[in-house]
PDB file of N, CA and C in Angstrom:
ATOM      1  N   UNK A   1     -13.013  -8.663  28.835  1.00  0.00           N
ATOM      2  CA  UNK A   1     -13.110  -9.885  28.074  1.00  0.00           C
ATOM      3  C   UNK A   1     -13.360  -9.536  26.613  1.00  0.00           C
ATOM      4  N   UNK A   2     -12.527 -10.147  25.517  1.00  0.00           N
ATOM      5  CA  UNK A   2     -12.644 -10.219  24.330  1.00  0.00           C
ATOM      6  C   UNK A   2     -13.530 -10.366  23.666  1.00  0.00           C
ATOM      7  N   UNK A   3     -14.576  -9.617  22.921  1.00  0.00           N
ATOM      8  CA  UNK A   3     -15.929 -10.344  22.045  1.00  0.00           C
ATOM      9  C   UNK A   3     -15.373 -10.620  21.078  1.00  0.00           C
ATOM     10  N   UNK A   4     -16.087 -11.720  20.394  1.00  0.00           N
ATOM     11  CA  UNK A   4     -15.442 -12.096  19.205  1.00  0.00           C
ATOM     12  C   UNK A   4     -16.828 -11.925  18.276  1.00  0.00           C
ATOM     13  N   UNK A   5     -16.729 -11.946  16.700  1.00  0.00           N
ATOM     14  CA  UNK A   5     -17.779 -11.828  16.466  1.00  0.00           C
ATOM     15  C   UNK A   5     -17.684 -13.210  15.284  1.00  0.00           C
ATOM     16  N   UNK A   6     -18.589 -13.425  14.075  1.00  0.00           N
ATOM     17  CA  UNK A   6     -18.770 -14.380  13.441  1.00  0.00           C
ATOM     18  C   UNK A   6     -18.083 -13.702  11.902  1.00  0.00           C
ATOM     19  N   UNK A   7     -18.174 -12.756  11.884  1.00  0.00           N
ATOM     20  CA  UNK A   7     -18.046 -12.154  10.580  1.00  0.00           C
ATOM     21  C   UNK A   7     -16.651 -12.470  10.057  1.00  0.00           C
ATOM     22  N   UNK A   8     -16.494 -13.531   8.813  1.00  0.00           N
ATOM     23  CA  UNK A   8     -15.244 -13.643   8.597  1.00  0.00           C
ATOM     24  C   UNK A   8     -14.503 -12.621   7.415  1.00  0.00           C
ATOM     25  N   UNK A   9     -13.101 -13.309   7.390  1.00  0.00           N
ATOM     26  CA  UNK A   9     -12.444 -12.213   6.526  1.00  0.00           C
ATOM     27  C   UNK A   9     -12.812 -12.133   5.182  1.00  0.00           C
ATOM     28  N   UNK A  10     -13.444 -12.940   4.727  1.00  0.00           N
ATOM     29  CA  UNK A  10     -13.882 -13.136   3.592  1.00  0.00           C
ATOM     30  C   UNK A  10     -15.293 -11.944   2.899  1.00  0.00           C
ATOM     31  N   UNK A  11     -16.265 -11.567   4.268  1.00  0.00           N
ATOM     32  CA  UNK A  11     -16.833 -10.953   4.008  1.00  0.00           C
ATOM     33  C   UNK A  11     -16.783  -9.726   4.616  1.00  0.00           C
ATOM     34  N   UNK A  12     -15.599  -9.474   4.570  1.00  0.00           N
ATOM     35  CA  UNK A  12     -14.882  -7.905   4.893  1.00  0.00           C
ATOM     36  C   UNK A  12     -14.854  -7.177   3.166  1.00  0.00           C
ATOM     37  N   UNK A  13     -14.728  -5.991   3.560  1.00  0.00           N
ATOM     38  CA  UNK A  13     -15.029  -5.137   1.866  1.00  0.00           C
ATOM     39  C   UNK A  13     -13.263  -5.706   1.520  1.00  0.00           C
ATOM     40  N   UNK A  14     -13.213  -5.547   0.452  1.00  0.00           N
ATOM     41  CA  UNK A  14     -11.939  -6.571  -0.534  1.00  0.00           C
ATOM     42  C   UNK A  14     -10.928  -5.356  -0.006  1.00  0.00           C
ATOM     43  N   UNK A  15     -11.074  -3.858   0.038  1.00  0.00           N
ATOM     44  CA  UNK A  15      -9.757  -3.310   0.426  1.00  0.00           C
ATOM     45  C   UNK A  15      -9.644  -3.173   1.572  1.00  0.00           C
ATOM     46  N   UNK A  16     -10.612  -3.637   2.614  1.00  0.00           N
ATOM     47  CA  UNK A  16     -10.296  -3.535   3.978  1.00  0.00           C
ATOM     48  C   UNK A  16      -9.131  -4.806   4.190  1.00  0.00           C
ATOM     49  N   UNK A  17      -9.599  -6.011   3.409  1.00  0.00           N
ATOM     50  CA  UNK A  17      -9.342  -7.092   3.541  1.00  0.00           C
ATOM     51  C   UNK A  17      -7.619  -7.447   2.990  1.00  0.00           C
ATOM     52  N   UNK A  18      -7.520  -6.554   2.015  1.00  0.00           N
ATOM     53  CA  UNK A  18      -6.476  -6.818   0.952  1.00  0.00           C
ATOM     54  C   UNK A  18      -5.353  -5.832   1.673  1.00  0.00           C
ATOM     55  N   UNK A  19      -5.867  -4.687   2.358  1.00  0.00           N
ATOM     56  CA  UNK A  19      -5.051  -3.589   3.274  1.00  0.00           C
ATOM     57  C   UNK A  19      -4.061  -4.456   4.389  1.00  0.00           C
ATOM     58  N   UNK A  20      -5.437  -4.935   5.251  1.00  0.00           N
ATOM     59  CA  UNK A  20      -5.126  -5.453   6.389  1.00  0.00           C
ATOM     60  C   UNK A  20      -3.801  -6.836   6.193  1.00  0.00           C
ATOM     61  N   UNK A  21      -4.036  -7.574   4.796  1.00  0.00           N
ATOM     62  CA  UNK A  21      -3.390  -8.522   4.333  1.00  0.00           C
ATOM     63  C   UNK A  21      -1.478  -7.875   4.440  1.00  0.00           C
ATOM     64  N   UNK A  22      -1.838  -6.777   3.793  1.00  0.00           N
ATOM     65  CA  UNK A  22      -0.320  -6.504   3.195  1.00  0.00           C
ATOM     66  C   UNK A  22       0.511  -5.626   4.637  1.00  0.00           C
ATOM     67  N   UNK A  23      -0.819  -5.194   5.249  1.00  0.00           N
ATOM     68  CA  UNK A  23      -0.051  -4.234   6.584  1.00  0.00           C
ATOM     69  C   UNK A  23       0.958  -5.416   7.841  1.00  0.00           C
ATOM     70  N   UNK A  24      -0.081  -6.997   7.606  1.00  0.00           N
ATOM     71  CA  UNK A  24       0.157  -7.875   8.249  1.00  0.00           C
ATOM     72  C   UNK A  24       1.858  -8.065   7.944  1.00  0.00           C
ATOM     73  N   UNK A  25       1.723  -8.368   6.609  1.00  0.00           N
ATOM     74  CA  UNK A  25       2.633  -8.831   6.371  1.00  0.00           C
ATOM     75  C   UNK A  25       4.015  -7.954   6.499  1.00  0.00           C
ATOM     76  N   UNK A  26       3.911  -6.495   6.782  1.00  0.00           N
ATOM     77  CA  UNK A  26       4.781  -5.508   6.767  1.00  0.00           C
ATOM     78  C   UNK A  26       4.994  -4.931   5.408  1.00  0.00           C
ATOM     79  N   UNK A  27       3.886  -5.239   4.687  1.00  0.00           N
ATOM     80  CA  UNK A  27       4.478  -4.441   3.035  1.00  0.00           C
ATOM     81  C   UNK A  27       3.882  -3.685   2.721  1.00  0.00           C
ATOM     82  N   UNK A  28       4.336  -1.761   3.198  1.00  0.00           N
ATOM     83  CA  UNK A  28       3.835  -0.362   2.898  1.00  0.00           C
ATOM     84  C   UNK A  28       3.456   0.196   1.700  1.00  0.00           C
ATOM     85  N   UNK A  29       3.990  -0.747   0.753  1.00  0.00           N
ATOM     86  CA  UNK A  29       3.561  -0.500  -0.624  1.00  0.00           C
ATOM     87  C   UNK A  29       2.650  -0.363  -1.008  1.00  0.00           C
ATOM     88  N   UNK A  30       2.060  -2.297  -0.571  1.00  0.00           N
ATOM     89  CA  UNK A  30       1.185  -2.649  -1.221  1.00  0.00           C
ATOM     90  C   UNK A  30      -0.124  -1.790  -0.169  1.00  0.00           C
ATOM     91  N   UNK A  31       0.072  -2.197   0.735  1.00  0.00           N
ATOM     92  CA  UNK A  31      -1.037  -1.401   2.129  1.00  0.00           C
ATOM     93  C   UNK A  31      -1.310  -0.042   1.481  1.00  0.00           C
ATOM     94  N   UNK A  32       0.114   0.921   1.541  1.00  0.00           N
ATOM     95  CA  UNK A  32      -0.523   2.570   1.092  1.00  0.00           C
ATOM     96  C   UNK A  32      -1.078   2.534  -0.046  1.00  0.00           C
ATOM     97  N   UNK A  33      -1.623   1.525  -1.142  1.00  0.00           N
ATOM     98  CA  UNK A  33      -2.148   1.622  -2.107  1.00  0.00           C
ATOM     99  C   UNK A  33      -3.648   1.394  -2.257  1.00  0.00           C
ATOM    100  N   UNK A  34      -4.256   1.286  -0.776  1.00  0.00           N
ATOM    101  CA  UNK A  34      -5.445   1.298  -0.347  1.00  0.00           C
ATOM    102  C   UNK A  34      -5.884   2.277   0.171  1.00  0.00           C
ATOM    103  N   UNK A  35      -5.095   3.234   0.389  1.00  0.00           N
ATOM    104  CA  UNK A  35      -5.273   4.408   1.073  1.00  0.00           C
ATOM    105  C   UNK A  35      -5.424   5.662   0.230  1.00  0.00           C
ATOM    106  N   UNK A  36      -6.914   6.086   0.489  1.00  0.00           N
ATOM    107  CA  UNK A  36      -7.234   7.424  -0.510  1.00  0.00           C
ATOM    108  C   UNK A  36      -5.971   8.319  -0.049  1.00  0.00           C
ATOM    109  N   UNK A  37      -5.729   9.365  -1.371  1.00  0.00           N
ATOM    110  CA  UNK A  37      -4.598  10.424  -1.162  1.00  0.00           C
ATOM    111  C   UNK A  37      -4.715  11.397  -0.299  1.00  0.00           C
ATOM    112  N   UNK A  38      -6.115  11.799   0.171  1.00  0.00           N
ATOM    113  CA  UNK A  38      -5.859  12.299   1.997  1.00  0.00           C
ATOM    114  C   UNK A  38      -6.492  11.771   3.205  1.00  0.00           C
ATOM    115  N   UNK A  39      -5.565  10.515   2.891  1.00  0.00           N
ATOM    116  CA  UNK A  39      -6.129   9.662   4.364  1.00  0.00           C
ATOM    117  C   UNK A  39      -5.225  10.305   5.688  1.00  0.00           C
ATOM    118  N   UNK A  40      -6.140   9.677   6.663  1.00  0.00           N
ATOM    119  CA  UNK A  40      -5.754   9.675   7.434  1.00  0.00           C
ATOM    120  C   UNK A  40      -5.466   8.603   8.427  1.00  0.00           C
ATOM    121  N   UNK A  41      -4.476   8.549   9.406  1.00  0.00           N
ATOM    122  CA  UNK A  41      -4.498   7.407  10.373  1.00  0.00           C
ATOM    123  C   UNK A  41      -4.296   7.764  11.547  1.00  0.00           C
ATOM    124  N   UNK A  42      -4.474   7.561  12.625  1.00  0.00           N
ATOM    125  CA  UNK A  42      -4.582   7.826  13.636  1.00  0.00           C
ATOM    126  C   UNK A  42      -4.303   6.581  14.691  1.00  0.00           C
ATOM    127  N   UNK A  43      -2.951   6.472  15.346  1.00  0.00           N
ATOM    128  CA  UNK A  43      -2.327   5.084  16.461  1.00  0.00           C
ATOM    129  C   UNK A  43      -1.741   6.177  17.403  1.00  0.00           C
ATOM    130  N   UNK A  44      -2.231   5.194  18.443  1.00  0.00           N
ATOM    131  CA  UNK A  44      -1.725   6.257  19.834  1.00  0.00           C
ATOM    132  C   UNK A  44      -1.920   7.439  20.132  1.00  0.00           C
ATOM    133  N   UNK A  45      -2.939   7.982  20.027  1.00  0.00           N
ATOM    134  CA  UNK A  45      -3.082   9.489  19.940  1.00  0.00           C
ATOM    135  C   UNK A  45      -2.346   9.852  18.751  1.00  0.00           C
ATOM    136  N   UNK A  46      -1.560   9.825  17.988  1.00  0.00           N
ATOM    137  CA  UNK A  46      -0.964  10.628  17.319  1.00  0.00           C
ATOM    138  C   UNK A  46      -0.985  10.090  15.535  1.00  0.00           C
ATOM    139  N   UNK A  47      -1.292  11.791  15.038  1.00  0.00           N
ATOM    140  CA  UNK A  47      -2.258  11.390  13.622  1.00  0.00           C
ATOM    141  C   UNK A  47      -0.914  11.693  12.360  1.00  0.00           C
ATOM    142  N   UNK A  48      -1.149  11.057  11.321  1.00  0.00           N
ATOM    143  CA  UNK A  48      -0.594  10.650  10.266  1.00  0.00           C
ATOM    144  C   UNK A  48      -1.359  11.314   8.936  1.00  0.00           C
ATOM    145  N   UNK A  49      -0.888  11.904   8.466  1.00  0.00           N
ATOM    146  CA  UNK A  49      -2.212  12.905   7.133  1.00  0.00           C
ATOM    147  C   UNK A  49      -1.176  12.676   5.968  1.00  0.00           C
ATOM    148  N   UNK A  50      -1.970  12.416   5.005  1.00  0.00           N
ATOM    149  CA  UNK A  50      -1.813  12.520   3.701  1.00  0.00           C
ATOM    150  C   UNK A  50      -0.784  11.423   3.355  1.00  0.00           C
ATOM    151  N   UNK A  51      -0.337  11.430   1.671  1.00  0.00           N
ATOM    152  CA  UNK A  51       0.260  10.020   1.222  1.00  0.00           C
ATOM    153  C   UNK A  51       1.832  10.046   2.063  1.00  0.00           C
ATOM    154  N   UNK A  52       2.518  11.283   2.418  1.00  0.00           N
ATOM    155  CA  UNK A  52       4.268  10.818   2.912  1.00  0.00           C
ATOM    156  C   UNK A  52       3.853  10.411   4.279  1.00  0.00           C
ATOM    157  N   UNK A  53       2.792  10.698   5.024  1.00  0.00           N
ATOM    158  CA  UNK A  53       2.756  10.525   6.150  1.00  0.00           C
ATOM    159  C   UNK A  53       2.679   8.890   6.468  1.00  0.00           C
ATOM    160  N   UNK A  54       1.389   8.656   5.761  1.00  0.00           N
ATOM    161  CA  UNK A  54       0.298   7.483   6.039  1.00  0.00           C
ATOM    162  C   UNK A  54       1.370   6.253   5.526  1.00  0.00           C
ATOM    163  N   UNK A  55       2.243   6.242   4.615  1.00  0.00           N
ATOM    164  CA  UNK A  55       3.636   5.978   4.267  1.00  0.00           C
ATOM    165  C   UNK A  55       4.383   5.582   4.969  1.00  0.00           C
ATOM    166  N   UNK A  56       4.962   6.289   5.883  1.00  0.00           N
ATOM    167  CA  UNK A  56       5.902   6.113   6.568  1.00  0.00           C
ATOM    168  C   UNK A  56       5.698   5.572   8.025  1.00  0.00           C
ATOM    169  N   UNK A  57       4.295   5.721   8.402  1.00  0.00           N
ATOM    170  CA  UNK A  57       4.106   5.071   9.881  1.00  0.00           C
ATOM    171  C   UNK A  57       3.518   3.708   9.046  1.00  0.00           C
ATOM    172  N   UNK A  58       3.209   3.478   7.832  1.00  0.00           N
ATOM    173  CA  UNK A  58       2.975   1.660   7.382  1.00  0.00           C
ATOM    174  C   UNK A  58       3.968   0.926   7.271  1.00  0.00           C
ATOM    175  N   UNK A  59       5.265   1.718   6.982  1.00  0.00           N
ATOM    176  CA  UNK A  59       6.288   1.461   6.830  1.00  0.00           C
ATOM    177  C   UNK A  59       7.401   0.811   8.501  1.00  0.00           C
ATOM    178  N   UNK A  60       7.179   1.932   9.520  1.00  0.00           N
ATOM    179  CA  UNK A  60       7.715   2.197  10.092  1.00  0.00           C
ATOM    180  C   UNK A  60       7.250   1.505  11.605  1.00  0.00           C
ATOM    181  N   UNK A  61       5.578   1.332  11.405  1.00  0.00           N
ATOM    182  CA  UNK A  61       5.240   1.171  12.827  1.00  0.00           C
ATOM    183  C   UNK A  61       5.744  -0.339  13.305  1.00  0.00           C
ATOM    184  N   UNK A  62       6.192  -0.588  14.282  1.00  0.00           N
ATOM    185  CA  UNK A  62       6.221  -1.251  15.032  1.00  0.00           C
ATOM    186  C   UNK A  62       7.436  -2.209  14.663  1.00  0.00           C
ATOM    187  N   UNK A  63       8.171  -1.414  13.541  1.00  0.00           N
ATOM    188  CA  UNK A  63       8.994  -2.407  13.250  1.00  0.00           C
ATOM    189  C   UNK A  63      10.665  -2.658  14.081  1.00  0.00           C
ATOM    190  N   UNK A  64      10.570  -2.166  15.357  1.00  0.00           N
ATOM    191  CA  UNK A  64      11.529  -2.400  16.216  1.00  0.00           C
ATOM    192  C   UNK A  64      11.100  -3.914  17.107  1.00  0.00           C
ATOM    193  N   UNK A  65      10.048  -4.102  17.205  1.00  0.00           N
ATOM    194  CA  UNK A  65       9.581  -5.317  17.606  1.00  0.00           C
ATOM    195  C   UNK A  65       9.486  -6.709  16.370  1.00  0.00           C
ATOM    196  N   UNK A  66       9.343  -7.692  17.126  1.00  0.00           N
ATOM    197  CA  UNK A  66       8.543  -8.521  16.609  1.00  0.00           C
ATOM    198  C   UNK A  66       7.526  -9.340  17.387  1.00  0.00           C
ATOM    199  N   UNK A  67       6.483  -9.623  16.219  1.00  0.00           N
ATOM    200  CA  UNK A  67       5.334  -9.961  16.964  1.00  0.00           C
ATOM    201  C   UNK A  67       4.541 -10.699  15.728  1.00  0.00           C
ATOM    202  N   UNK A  68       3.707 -11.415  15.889  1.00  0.00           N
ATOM    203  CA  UNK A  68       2.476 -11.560  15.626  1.00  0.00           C
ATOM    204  C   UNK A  68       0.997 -11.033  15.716  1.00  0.00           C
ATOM    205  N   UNK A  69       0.135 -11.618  14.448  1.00  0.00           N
ATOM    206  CA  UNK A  69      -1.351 -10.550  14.661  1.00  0.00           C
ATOM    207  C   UNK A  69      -1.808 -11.967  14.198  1.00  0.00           C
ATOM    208  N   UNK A  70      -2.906 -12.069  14.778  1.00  0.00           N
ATOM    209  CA  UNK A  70      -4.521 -12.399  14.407  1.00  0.00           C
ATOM    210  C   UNK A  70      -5.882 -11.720  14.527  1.00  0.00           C
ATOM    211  N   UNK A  71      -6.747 -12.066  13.678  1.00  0.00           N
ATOM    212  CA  UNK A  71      -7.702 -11.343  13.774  1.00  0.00           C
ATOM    213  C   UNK A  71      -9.002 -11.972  14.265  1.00  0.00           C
ATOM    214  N   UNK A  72      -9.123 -11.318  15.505  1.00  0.00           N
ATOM    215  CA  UNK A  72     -10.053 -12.352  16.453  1.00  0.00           C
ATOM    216  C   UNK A  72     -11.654 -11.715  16.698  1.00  0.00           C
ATOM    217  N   UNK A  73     -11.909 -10.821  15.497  1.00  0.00           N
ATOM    218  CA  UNK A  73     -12.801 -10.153  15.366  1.00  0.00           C
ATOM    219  C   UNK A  73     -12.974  -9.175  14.796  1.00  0.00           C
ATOM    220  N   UNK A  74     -14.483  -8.979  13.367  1.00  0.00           N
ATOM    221  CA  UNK A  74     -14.845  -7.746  12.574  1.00  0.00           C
ATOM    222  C   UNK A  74     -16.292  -8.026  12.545  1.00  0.00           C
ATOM    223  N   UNK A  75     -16.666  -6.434  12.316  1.00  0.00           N
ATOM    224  CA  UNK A  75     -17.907  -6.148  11.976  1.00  0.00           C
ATOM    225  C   UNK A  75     -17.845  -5.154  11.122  1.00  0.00           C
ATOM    226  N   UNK A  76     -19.224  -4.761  10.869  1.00  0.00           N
ATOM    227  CA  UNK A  76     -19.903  -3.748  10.124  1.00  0.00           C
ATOM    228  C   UNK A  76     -20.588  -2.954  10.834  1.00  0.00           C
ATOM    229  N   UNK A  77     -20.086  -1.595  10.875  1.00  0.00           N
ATOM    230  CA  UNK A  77     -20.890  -0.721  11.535  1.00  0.00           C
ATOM    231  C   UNK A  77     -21.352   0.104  10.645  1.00  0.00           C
ATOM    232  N   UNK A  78     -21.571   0.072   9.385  1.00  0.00           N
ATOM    233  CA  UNK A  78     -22.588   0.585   8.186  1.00  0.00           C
ATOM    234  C   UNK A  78     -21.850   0.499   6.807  1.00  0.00           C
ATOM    235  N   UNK A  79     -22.594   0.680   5.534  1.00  0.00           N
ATOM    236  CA  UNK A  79     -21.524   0.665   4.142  1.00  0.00           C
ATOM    237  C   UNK A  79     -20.081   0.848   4.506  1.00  0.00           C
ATOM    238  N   UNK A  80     -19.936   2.254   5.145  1.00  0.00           N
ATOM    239  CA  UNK A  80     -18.417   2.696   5.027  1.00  0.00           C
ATOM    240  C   UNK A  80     -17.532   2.470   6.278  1.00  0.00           C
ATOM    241  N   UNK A  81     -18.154   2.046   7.362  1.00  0.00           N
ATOM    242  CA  UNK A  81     -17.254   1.819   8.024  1.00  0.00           C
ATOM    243  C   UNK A  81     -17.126   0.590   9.106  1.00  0.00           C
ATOM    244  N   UNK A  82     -16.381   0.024   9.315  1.00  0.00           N
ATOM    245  CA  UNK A  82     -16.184  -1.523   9.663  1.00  0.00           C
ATOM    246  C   UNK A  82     -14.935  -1.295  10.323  1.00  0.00           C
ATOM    247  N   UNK A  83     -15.259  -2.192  11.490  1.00  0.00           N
ATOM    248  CA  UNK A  83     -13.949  -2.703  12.613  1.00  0.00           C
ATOM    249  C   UNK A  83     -13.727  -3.549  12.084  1.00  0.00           C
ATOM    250  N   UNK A  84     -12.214  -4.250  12.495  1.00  0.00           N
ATOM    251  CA  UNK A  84     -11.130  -5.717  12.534  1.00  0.00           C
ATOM    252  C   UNK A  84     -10.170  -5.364  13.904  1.00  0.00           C
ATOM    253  N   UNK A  85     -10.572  -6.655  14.756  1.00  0.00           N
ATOM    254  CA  UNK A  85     -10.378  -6.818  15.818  1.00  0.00           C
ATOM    255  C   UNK A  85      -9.181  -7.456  15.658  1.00  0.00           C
ATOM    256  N   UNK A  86      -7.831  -7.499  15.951  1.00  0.00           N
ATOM    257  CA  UNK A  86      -6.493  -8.157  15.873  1.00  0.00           C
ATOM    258  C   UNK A  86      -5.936  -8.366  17.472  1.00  0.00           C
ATOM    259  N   UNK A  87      -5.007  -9.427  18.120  1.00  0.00           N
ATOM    260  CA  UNK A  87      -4.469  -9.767  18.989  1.00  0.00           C
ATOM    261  C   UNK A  87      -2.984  -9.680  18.820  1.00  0.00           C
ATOM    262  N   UNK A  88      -2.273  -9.095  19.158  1.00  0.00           N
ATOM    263  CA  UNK A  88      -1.098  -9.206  18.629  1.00  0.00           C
ATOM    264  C   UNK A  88      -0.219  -9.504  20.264  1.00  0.00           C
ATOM    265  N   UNK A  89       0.443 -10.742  19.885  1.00  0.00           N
ATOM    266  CA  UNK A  89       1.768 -10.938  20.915  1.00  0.00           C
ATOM    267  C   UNK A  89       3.189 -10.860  20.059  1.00  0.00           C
ATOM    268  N   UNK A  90       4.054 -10.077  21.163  1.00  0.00           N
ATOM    269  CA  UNK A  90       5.349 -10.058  20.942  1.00  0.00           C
ATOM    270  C   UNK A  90       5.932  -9.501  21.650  1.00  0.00           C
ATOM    271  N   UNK A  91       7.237  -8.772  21.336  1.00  0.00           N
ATOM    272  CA  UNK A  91       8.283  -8.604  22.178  1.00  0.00           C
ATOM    273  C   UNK A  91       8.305  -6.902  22.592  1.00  0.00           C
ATOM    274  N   UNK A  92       6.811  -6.267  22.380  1.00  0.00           N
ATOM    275  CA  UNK A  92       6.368  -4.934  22.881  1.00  0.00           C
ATOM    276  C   UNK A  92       6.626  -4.923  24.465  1.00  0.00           C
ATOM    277  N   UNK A  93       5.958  -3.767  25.130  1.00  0.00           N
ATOM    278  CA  UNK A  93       6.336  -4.014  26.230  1.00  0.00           C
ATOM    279  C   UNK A  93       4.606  -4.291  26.532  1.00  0.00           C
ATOM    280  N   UNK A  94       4.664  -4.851  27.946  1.00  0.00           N
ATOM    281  CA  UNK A  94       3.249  -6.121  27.817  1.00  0.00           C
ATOM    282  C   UNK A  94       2.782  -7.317  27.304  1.00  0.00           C
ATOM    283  N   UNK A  95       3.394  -7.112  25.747  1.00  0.00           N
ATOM    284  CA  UNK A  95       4.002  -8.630  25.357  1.00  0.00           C
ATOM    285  C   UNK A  95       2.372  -9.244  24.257  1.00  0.00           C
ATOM    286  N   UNK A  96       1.536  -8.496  25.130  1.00  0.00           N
ATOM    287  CA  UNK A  96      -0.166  -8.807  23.897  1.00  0.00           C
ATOM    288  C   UNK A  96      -0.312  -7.479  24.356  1.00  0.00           C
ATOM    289  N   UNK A  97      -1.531  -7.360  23.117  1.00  0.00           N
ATOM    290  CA  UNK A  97      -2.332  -5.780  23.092  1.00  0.00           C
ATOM    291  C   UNK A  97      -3.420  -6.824  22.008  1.00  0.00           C
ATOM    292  N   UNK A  98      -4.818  -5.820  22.336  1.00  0.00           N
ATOM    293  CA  UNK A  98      -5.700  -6.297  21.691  1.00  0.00           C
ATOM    294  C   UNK A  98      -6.076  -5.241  20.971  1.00  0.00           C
ATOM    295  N   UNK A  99      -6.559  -4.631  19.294  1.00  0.00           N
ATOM    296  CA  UNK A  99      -6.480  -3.568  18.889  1.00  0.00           C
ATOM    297  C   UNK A  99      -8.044  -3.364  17.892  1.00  0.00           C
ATOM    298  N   UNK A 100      -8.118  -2.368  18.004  1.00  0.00           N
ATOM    299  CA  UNK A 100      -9.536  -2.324  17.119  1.00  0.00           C
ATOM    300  C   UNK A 100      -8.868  -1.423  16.034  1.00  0.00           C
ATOM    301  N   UNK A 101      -8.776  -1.707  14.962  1.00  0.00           N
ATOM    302  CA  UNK A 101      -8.529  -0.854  13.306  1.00  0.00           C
ATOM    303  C   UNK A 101     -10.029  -0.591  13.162  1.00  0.00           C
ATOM    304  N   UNK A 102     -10.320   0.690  12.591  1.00  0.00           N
ATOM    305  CA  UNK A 102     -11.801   1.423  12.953  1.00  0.00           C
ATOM    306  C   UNK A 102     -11.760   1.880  11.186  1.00  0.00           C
ATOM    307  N   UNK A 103     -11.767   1.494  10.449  1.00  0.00           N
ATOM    308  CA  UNK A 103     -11.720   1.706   9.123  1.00  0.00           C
ATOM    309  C   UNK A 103     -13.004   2.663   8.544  1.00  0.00           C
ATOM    310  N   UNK A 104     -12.539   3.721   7.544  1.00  0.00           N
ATOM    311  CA  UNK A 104     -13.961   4.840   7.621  1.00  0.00           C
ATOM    312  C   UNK A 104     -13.305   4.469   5.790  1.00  0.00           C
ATOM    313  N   UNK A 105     -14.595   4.298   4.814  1.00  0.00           N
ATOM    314  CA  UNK A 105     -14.376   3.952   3.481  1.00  0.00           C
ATOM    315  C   UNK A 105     -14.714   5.224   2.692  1.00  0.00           C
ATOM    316  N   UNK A 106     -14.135   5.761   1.839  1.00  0.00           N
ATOM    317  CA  UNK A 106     -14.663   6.330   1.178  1.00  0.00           C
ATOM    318  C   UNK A 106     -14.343   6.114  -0.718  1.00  0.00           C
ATOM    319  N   UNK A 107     -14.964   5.637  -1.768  1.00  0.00           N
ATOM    320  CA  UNK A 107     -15.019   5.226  -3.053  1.00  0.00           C
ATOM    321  C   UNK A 107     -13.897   4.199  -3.198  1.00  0.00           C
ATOM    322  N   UNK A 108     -14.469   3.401  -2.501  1.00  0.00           N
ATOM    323  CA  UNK A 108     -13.244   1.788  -2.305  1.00  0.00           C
ATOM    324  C   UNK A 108     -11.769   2.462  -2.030  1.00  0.00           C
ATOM    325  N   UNK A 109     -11.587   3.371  -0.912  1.00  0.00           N
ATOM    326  CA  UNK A 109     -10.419   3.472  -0.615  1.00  0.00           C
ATOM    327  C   UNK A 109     -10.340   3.956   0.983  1.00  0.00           C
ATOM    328  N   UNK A 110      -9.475   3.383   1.523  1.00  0.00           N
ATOM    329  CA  UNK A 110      -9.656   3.791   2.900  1.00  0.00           C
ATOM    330  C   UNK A 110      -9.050   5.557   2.819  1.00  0.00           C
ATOM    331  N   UNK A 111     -10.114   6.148   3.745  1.00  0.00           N
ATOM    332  CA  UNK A 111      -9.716   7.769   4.184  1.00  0.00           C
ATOM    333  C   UNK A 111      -9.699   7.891   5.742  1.00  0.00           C
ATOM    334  N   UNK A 112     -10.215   6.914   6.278  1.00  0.00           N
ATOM    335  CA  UNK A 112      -9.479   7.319   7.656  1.00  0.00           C
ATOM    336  C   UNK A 112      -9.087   5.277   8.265  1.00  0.00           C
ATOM    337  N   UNK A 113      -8.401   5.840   9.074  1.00  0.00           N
ATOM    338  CA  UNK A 113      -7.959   4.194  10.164  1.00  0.00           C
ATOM    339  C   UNK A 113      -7.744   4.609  11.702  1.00  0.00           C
ATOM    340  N   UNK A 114      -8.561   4.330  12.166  1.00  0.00           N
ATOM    341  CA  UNK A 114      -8.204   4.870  13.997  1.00  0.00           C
ATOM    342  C   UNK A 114      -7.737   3.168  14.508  1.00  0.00           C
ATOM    343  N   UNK A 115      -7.001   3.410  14.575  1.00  0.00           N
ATOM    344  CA  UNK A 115      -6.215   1.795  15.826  1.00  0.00           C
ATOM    345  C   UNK A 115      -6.317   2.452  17.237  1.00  0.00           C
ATOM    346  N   UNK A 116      -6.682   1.485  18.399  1.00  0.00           N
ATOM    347  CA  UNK A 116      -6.948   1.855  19.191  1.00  0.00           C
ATOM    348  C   UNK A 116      -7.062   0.605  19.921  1.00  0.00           C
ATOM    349  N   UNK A 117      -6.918   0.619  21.429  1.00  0.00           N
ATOM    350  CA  UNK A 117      -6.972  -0.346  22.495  1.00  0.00           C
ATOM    351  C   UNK A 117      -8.195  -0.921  22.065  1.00  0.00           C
ATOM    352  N   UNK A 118      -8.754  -1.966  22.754  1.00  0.00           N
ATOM    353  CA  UNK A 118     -10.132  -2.871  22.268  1.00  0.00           C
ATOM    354  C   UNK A 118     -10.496  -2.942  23.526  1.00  0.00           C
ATOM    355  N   UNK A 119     -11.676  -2.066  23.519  1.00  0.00           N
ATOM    356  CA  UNK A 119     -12.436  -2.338  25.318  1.00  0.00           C
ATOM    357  C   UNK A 119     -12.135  -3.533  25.581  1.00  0.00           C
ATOM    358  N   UNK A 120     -11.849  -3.514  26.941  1.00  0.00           N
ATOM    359  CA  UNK A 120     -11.542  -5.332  27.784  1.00  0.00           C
ATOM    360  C   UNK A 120     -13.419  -5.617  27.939  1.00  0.00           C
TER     361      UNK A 120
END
């Protein structure tokens, strides 16, 4: 079962917030411009390093589907690092996935992002 929490988007840190905005929307530009120059990301087991990388899977992920996201839950798990809980349905296989973005901050720029299943 889904927890949801109270914490809205509003009081998410501005580049978690402004990231998550542009990744939604599919625009790698604006997204990799939140991303310190050796970030990292990490979806599905498999990791993404530095600016051509982190680039090209913002660019690239998921865009054989279509789908929708909402965000049905964030917190704060200290200054630098904060979850955003998203629901996404579409035409994946399963059709929903529930995802935790695990955001690690370092000098207002994201350096790491773990996406990952969202305990049931």
């Amino acid at each position: 079962m889904t927890q949801h929490t109270n914490l809205p988007s509003d009081l998410l840190p501005t580049t978690v917030r402004e990231f998550f905005a542009a990744h939604i929307a599919r625009d790698a530009d604006t997204a990799s411009s939140f991303l310190a120059e050796d970030a990292v990301i990490v979806d599905q087991d498999e990791t993404f390093r530095g600016r051509e990388e982190t680039y090209a899977f913002l660019r690239d992920a998921g865009s054989e589907f279509a789908y929708t996201t909402e965000q049905i839950g964030a917190h704060r798990v200290d200054d630098a690092h904060w979850v955003v809980t998203v629901r996404l349905e579409g035409t994946f296989p399963g059709g929903i996935a529930e995802l935790d973005y695990r955001f690690a901050l370092r000098d207002d720029l994201i350096a790491e992002l773990v996406i990952a299943n969202h305990p049931a």
